[in-house]
C-alpha atoms as a PDB file:
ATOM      1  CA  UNK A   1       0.000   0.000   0.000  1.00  0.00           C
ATOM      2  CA  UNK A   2       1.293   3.460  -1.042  1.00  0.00           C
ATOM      3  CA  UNK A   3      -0.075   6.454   0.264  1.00  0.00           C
ATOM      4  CA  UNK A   4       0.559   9.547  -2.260  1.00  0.00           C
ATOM      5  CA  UNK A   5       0.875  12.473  -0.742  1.00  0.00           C
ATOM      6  CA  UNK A   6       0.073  15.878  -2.319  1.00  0.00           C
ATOM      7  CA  UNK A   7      -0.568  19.508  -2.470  1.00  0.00           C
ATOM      8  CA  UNK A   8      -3.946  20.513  -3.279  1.00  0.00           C
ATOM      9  CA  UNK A   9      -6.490  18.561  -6.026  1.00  0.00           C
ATOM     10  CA  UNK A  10      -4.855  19.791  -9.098  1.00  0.00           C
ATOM     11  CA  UNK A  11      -2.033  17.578  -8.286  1.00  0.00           C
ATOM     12  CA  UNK A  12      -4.196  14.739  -7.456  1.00  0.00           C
ATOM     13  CA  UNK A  13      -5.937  14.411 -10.834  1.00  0.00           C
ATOM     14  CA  UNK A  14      -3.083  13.671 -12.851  1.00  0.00           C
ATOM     15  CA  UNK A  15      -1.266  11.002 -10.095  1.00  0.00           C
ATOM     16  CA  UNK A  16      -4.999   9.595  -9.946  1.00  0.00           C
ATOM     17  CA  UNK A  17      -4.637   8.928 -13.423  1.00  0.00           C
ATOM     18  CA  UNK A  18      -0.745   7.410 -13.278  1.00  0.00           C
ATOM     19  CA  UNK A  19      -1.837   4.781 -10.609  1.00  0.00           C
ATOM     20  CA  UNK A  20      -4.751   3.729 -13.136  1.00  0.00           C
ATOM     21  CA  UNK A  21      -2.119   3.712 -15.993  1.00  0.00           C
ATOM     22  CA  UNK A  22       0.445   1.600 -13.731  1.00  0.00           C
ATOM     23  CA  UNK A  23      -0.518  -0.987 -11.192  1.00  0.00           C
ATOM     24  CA  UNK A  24       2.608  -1.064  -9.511  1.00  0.00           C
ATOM     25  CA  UNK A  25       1.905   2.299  -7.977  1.00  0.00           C
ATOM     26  CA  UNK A  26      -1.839   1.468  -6.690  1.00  0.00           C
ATOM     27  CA  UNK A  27      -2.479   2.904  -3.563  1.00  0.00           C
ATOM     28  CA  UNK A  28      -4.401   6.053  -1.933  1.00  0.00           C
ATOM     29  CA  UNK A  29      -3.767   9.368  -2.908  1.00  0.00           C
ATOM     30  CA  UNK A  30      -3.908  11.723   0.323  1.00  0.00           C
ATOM     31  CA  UNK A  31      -4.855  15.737  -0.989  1.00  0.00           C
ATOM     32  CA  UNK A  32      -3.411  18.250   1.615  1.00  0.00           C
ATOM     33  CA  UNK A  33      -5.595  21.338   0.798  1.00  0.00           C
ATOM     34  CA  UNK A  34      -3.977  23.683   3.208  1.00  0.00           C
ATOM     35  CA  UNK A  35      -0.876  26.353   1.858  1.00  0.00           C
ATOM     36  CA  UNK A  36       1.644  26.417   4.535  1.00  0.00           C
ATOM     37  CA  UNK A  37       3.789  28.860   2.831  1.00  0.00           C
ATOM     38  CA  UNK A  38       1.094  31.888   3.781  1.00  0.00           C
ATOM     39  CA  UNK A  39      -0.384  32.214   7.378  1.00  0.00           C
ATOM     40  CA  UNK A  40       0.538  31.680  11.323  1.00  0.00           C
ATOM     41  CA  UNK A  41       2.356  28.485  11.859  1.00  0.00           C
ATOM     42  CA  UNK A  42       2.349  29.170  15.789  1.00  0.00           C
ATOM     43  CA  UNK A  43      -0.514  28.143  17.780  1.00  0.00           C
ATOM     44  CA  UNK A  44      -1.819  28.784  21.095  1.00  0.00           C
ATOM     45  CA  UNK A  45      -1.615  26.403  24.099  1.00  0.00           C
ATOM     46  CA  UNK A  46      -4.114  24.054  24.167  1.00  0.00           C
ATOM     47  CA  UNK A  47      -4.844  25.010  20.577  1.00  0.00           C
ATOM     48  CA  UNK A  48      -4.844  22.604  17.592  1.00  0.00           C
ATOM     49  CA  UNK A  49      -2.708  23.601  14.487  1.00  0.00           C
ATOM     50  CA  UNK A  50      -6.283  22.646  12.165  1.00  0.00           C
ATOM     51  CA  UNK A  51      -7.967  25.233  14.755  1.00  0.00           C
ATOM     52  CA  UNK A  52      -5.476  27.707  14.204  1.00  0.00           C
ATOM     53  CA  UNK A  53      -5.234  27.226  10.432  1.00  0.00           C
ATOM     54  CA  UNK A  54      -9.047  27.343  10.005  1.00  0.00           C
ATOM     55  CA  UNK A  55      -9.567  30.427  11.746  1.00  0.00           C
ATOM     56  CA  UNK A  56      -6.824  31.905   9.402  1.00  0.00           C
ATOM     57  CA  UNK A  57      -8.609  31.003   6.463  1.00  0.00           C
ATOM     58  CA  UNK A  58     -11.492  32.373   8.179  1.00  0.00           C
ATOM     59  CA  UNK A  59      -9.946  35.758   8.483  1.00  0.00           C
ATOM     60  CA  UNK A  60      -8.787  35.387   4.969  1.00  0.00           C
ATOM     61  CA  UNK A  61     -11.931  34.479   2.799  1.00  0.00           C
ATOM     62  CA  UNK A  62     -13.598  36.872   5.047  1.00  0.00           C
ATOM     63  CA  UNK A  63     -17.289  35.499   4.597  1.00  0.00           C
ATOM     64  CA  UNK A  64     -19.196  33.851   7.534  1.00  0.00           C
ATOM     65  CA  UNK A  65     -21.092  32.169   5.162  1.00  0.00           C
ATOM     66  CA  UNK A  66     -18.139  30.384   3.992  1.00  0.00           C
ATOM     67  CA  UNK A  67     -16.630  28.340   6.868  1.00  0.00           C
ATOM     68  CA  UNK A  68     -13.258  27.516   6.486  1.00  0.00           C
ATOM     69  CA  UNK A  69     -12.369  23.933   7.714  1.00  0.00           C
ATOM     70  CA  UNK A  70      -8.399  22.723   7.656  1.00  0.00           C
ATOM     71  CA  UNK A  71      -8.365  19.565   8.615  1.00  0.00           C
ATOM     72  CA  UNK A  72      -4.839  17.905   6.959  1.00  0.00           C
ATOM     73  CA  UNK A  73      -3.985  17.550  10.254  1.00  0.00           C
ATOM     74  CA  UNK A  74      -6.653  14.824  10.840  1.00  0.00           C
ATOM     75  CA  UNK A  75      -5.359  12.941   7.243  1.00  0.00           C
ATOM     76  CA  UNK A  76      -1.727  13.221   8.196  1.00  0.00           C
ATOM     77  CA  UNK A  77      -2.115  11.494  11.660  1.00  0.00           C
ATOM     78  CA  UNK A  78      -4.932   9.181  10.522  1.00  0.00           C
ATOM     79  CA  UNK A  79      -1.545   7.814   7.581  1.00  0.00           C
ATOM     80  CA  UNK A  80       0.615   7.306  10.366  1.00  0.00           C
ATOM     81  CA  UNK A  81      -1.929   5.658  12.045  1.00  0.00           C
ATOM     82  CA  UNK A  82      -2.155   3.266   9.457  1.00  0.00           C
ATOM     83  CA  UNK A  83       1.937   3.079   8.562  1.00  0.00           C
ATOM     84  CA  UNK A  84       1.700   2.053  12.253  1.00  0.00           C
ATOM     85  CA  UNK A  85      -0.521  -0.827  11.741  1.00  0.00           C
ATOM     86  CA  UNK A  86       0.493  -2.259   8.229  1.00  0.00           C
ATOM     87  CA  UNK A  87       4.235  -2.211   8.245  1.00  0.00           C
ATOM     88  CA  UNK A  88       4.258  -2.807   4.293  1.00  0.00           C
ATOM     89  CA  UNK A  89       2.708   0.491   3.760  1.00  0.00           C
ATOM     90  CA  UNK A  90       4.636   3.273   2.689  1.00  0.00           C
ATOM     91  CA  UNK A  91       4.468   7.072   2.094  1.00  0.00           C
ATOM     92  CA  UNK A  92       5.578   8.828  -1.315  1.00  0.00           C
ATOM     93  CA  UNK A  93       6.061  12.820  -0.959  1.00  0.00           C
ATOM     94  CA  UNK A  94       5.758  14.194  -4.265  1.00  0.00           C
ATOM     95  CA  UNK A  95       7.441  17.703  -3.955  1.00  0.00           C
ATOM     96  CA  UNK A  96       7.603  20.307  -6.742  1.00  0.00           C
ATOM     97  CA  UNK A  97       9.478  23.368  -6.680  1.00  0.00           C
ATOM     98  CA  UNK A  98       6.578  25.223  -5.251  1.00  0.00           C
ATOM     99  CA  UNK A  99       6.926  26.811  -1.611  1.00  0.00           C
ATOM    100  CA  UNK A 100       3.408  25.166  -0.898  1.00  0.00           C
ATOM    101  CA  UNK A 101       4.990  21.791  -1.483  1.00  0.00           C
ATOM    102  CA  UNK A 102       7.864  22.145   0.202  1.00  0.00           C
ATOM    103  CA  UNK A 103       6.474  23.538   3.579  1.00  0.00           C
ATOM    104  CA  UNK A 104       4.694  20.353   3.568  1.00  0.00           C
ATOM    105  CA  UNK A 105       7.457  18.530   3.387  1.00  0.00           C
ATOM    106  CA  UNK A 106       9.111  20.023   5.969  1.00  0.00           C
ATOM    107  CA  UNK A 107       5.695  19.816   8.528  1.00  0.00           C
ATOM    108  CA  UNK A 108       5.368  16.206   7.832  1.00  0.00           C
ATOM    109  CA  UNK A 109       8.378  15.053   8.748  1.00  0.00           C
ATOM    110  CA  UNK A 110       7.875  15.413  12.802  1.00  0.00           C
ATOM    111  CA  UNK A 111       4.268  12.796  12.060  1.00  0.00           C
ATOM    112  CA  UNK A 112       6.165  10.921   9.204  1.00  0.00           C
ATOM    113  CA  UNK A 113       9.974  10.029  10.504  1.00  0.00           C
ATOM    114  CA  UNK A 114       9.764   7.588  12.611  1.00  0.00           C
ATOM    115  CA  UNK A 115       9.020   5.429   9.148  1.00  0.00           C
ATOM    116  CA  UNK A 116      11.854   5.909   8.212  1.00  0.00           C
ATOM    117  CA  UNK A 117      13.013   3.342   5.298  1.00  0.00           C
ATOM    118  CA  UNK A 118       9.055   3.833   4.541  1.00  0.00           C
ATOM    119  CA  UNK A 119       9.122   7.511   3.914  1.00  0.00           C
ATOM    120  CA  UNK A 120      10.319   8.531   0.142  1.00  0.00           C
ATOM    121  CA  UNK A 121      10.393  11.502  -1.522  1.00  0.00           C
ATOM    122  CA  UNK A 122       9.589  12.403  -5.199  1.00  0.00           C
ATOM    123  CA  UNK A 123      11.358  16.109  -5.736  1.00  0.00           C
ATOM    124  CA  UNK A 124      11.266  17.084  -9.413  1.00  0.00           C
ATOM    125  CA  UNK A 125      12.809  20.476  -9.123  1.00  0.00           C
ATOM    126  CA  UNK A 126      14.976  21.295 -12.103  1.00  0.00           C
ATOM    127  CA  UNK A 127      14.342  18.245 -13.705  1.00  0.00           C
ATOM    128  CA  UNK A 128      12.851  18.265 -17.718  1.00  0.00           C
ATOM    129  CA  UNK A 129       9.556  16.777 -18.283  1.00  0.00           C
ATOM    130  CA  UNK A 130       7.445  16.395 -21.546  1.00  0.00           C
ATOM    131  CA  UNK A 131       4.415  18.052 -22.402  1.00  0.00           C
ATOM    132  CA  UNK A 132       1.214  16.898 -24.300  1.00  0.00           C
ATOM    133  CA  UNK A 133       3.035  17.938 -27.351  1.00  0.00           C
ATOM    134  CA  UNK A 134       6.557  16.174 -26.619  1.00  0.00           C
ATOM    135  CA  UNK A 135       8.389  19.535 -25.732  1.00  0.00           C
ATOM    136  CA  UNK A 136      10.745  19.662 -22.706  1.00  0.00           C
ATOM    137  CA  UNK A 137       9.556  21.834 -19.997  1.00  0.00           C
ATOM    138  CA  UNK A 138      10.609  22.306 -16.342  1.00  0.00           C
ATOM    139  CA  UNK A 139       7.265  22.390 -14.269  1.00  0.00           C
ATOM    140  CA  UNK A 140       6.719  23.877 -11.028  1.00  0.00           C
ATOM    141  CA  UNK A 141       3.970  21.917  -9.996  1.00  0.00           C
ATOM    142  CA  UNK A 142       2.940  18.346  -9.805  1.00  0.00           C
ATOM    143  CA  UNK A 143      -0.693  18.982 -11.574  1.00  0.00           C
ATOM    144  CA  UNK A 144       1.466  20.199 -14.348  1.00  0.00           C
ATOM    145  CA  UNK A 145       2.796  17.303 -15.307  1.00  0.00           C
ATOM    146  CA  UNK A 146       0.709  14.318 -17.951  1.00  0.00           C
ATOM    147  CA  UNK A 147      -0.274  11.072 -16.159  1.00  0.00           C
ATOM    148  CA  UNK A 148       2.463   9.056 -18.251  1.00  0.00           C
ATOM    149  CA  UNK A 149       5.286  11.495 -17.213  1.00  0.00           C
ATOM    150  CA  UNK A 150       4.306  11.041 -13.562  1.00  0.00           C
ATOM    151  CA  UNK A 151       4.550   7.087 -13.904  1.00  0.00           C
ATOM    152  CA  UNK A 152       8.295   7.702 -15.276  1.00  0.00           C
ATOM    153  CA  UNK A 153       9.065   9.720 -12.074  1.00  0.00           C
ATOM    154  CA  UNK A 154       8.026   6.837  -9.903  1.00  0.00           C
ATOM    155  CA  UNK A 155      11.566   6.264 -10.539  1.00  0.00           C
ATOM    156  CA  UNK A 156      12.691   9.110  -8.833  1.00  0.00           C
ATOM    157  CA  UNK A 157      11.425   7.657  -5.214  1.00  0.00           C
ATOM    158  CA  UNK A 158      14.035   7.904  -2.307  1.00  0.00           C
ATOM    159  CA  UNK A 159      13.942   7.250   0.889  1.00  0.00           C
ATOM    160  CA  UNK A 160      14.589  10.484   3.467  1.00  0.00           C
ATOM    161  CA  UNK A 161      17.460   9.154   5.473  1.00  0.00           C
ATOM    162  CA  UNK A 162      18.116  10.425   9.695  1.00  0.00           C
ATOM    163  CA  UNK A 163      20.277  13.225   8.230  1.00  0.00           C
ATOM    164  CA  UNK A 164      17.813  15.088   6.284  1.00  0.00           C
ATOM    165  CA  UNK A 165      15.413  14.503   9.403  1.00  0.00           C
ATOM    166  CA  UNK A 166      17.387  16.257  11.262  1.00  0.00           C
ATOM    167  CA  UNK A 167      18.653  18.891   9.230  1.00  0.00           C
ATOM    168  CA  UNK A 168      15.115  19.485   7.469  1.00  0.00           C
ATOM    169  CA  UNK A 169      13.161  19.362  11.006  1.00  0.00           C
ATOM    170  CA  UNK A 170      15.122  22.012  12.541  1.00  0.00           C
ATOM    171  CA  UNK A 171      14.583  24.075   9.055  1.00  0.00           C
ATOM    172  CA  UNK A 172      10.407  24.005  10.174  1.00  0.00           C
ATOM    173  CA  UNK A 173      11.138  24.800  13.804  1.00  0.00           C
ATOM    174  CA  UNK A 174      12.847  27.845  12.931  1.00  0.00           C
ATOM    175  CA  UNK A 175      10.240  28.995  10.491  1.00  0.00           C
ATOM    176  CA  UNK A 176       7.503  28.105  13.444  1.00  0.00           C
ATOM    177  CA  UNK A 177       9.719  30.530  15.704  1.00  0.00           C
ATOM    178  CA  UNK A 178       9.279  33.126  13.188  1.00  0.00           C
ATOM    179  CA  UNK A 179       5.988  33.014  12.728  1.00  0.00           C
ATOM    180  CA  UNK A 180       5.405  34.809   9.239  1.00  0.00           C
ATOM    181  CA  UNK A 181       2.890  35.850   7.048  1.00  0.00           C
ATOM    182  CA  UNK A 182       4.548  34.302   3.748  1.00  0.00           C
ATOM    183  CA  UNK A 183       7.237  32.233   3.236  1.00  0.00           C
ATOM    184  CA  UNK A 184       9.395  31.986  -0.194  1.00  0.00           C
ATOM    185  CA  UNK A 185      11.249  29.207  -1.869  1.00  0.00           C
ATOM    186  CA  UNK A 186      14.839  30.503  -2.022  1.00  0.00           C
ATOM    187  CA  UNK A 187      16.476  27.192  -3.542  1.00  0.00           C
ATOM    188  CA  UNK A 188      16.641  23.690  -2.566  1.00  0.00           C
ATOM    189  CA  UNK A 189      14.749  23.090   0.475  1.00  0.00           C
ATOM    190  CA  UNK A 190      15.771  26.285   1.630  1.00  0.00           C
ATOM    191  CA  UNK A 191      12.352  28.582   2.711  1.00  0.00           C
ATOM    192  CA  UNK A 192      12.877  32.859   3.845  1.00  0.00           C
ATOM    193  CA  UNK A 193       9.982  34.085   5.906  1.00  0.00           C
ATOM    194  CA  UNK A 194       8.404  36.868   4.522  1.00  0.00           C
ATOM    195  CA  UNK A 195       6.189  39.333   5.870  1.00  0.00           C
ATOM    196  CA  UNK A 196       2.587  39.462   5.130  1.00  0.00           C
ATOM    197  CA  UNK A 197       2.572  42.297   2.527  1.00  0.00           C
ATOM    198  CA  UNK A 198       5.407  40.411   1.049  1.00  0.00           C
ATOM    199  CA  UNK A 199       3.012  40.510  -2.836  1.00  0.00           C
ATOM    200  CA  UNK A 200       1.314  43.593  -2.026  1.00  0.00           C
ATOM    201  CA  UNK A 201       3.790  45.150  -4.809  1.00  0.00           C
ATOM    202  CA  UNK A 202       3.102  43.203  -7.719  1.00  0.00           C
ATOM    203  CA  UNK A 203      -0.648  43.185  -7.048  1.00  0.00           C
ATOM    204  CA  UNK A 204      -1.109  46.845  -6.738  1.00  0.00           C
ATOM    205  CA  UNK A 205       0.981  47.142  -9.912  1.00  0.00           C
ATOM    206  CA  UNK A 206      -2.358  46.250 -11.649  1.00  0.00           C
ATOM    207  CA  UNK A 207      -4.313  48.613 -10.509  1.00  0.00           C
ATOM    208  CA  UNK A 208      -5.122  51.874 -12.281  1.00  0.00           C
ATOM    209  CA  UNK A 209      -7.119  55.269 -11.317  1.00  0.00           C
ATOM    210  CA  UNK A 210     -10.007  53.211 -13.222  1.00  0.00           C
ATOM    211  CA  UNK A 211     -12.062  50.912 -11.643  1.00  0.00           C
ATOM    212  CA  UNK A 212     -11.434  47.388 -12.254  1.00  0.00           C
ATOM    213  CA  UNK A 213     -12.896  44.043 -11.093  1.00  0.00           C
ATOM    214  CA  UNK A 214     -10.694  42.385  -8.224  1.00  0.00           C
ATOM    215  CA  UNK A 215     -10.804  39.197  -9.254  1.00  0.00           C
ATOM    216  CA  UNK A 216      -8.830  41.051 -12.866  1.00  0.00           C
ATOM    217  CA  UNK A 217      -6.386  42.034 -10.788  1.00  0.00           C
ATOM    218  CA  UNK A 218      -6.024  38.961  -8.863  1.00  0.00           C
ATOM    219  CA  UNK A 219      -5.821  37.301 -12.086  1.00  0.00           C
ATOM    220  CA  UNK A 220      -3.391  39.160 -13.740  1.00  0.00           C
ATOM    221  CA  UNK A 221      -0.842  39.167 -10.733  1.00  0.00           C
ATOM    222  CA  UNK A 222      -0.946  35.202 -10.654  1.00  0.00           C
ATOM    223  CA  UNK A 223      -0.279  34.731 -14.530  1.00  0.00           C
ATOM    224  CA  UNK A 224       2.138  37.614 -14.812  1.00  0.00           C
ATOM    225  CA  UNK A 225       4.252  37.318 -11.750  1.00  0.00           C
ATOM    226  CA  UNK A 226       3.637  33.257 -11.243  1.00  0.00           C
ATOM    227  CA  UNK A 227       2.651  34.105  -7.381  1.00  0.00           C
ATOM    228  CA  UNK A 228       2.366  31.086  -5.471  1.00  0.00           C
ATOM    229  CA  UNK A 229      -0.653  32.435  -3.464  1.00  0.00           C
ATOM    230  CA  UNK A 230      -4.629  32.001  -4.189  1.00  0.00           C
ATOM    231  CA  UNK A 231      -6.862  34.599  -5.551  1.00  0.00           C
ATOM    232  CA  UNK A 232      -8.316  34.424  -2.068  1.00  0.00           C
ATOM    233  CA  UNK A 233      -5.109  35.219  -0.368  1.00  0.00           C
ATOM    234  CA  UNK A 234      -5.157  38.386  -2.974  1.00  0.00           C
ATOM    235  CA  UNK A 235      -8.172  39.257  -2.729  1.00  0.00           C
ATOM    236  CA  UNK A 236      -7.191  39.543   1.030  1.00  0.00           C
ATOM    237  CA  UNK A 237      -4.514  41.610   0.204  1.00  0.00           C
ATOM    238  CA  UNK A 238      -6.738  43.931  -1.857  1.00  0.00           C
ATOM    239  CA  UNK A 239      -9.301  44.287   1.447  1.00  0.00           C
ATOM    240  CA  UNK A 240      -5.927  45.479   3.698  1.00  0.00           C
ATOM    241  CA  UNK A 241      -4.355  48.305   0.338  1.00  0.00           C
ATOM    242  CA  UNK A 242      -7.691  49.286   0.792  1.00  0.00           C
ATOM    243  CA  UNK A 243      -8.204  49.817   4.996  1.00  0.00           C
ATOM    244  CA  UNK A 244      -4.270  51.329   4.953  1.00  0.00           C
ATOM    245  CA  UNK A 245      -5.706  53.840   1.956  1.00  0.00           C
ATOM    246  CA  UNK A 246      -3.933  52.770  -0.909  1.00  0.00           C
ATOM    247  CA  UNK A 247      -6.943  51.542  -3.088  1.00  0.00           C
ATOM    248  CA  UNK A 248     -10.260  52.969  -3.286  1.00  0.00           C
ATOM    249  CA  UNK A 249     -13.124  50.649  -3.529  1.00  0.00           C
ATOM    250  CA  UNK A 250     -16.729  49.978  -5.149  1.00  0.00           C
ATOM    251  CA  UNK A 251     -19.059  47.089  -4.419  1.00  0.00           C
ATOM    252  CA  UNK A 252     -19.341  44.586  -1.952  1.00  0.00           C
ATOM    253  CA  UNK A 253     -16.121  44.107  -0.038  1.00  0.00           C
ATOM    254  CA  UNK A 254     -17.254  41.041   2.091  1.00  0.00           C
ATOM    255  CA  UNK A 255     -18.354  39.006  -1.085  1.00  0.00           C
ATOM    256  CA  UNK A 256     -16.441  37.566  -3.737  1.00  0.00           C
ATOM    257  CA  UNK A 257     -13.514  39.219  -6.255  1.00  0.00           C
ATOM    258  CA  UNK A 258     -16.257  39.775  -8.900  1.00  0.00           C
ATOM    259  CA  UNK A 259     -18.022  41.623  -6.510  1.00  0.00           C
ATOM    260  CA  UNK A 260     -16.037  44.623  -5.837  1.00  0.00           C
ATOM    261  CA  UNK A 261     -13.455  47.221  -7.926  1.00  0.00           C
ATOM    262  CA  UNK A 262     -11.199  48.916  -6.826  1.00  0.00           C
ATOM    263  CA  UNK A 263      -8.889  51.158  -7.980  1.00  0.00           C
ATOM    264  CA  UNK A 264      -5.424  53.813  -7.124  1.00  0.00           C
ATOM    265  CA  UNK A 265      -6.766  56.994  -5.157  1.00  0.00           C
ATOM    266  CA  UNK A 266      -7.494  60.208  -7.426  1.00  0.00           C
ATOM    267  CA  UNK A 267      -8.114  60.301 -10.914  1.00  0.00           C
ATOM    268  CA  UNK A 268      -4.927  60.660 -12.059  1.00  0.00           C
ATOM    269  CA  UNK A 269      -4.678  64.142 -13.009  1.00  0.00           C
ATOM    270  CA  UNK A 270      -1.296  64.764 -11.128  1.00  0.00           C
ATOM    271  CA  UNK A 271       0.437  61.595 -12.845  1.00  0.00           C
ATOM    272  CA  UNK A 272      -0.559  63.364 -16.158  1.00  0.00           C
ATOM    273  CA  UNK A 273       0.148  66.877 -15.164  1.00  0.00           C
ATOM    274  CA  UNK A 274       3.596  65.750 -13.812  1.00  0.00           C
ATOM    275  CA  UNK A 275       4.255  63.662 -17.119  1.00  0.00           C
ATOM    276  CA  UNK A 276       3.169  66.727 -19.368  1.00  0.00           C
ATOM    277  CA  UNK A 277       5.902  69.309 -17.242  1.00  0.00           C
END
C-alpha cells in the first residue's frame, strides 16, 4: 500500500490517473488542501494547528457564510496511524518546486519520521519533463505534469534518510519561531519568511485610477508574476491596500472578487500633469 501524498487537487488528478495507468503504484492518494507557505504556523496552548489554520482562512476568505475547515492535520495522523498498523505500507512525498509543497514537506516530517526506510520523496525540481506535445519543460507543480510522465518519475522515489530529518526538522522549527505571514522558496529546500505584505507590490501594480474588477487584478498578478498564493489570499490583500488607503473601492467588499473594484486613489490628473511638465 502506497499512500501519495500531495498539495492541493490539481495535483491529485493527474497522479490519480498514473496509478490507473500503472498498477505497480496502486495505492491512496492523500490531498493536503492547506498552503503552509502563507499564514501563522504558531498556535496557542491548548490550541490545535487545524484550529489555528481554520480560523486563518477564516480571516482570509472573510465570509461567515463560507466556513473555512483545515483539517490535513486529521489525514496526516490518521496515515501514520495506518503506517503504524500495516508495516508494508509506505508514504511517497511528491514535492515540486513550489513553496506550498515544500512547507509540507518540511511539517510532515515530525508525524512521518519515525518510518523511516518507509518515507520517500519524489522532488522534481529542475528536472525536464514532456508536455502533451513532446516539448521539454521544467514544471513547477505536480498537476502540471501528464499522467504518463508522472509514472516515469516513480523512478525518482528515495527514501529520506536520519540526516535530512534532522537537518530538514530544525529548518520548520525555525520557520515556526518566526511566525510569518509568507514564506518563499529561495532554492533547494531552503524557505525565507516573509512578511505578510510580502506581494502587495506586484498586485497593486495592476491597478489603475479606473475601476477594475478584483478578481482582474487577482488574475493578472498570478499569470504575470507566477505568485504562489490564491486569488483568495489576494483578494485579502486587496481588502488590507484598501483599509491602509492605498486603493479605493466599489461594491461589496465582504463578497467575492467579482463583486467589488477597486482602484489607485485620485483620478490621475497629477500623474498626467507631472508627465506633461
Amino acid at each position: 500500500m502506497i499512500y501519495h501524498i500531495v498539495t492541493g487537487e490539481a495535483a491529485a488528478a493527474p497522479l490519480k490517473d498514473a496509478i490507473i495507468m500503472d498498477p505497480s503504484m496502486a495505492g491512496e492518494v492523500v490531498v493536503m488542501k492547506d498552503t503552509l507557505n502563507i499564514g501563522p504556523l504558531q498556535k496557542e496552548e491548548d490550541q490545535k494547528f487545524s484550529e489555528m489554520r481554520s480560523a486563518y482562512w477564516q480571516m482570509v476568505i472573510n465570509n461567515e457564510k463560507v466556513p473555512a475547515m483545515v483539517d490535513d492535520m486529521e489525514r496526516l495522523l490518521e496515515v501514520s496511524l495506518q503506517l503504524s498498523k500495516n508495516e508494508d505500507a509506505v508514504v511517497w512525498v511528491w514535492m515540486a518546486p513550489w513553496p506550498a509543497d515544500l512547507c509540507l514537506y518540511h511539517w510532515i516530517l515530525k508525524y512521518l519520521g519515525n518510518y523511516l526506510g518507509r518515507f520517500f520523496v519524489i522532488n522534481i525540481a529542475g528536472l525536464p519533463f514532456l508536455d502533451e506535445n513532446g516539448k521539454i519543460f521544467f514544471p513547477k507543480s505536480i498537476g502540471e505534469i501528464l499522467p504518463k510522465e508522472l509514472v516515469k518519475a516513480k523512478k525518482l522515489a528515495r527514501a529520506v534518510n536520519a540526516a535530512e530529518l534532522e537537518t530538514d526538522g530544525e529548518e520548520w522549527r525555525k520557520l515556526i519561531i518566526e511566525n510569518a505571514g509568507v514564506r518563499t522558496l529561495e532554492g533547494g529546500k531552503r524557505l525565507l519568511s516573509r512578511n505578510e505584505d510580502y506581494y502587495d507590490t506586484q498586485i497593486i501594480s495592476f491597478a489603475s485610477h479606473q475601476f477594475q474588477k478584483a478578481s482582474r487584478i487577482a488574475n493578472q498578478a498570478l499569470n504575470r508574476y507566477n505568485l504562489p498564493v490564491s486569488d483568495t489570499f489576494i483578494g485579502w490583500r486587496l481588502r488590507k491596500l484598501v483599509d491602509t488607503g492605498r486603493l479605493q473601492i466599489q461594491g461589496e467588499l465582504t463578497k467575492t472578487l467579482k463583486d467589488f473594484e477597486v482602484k489607485l486613489p485620485g483620478d490621475g490628473a497629477d500623474a498626467q500633469l507631472n508627465l506633461a511638465v
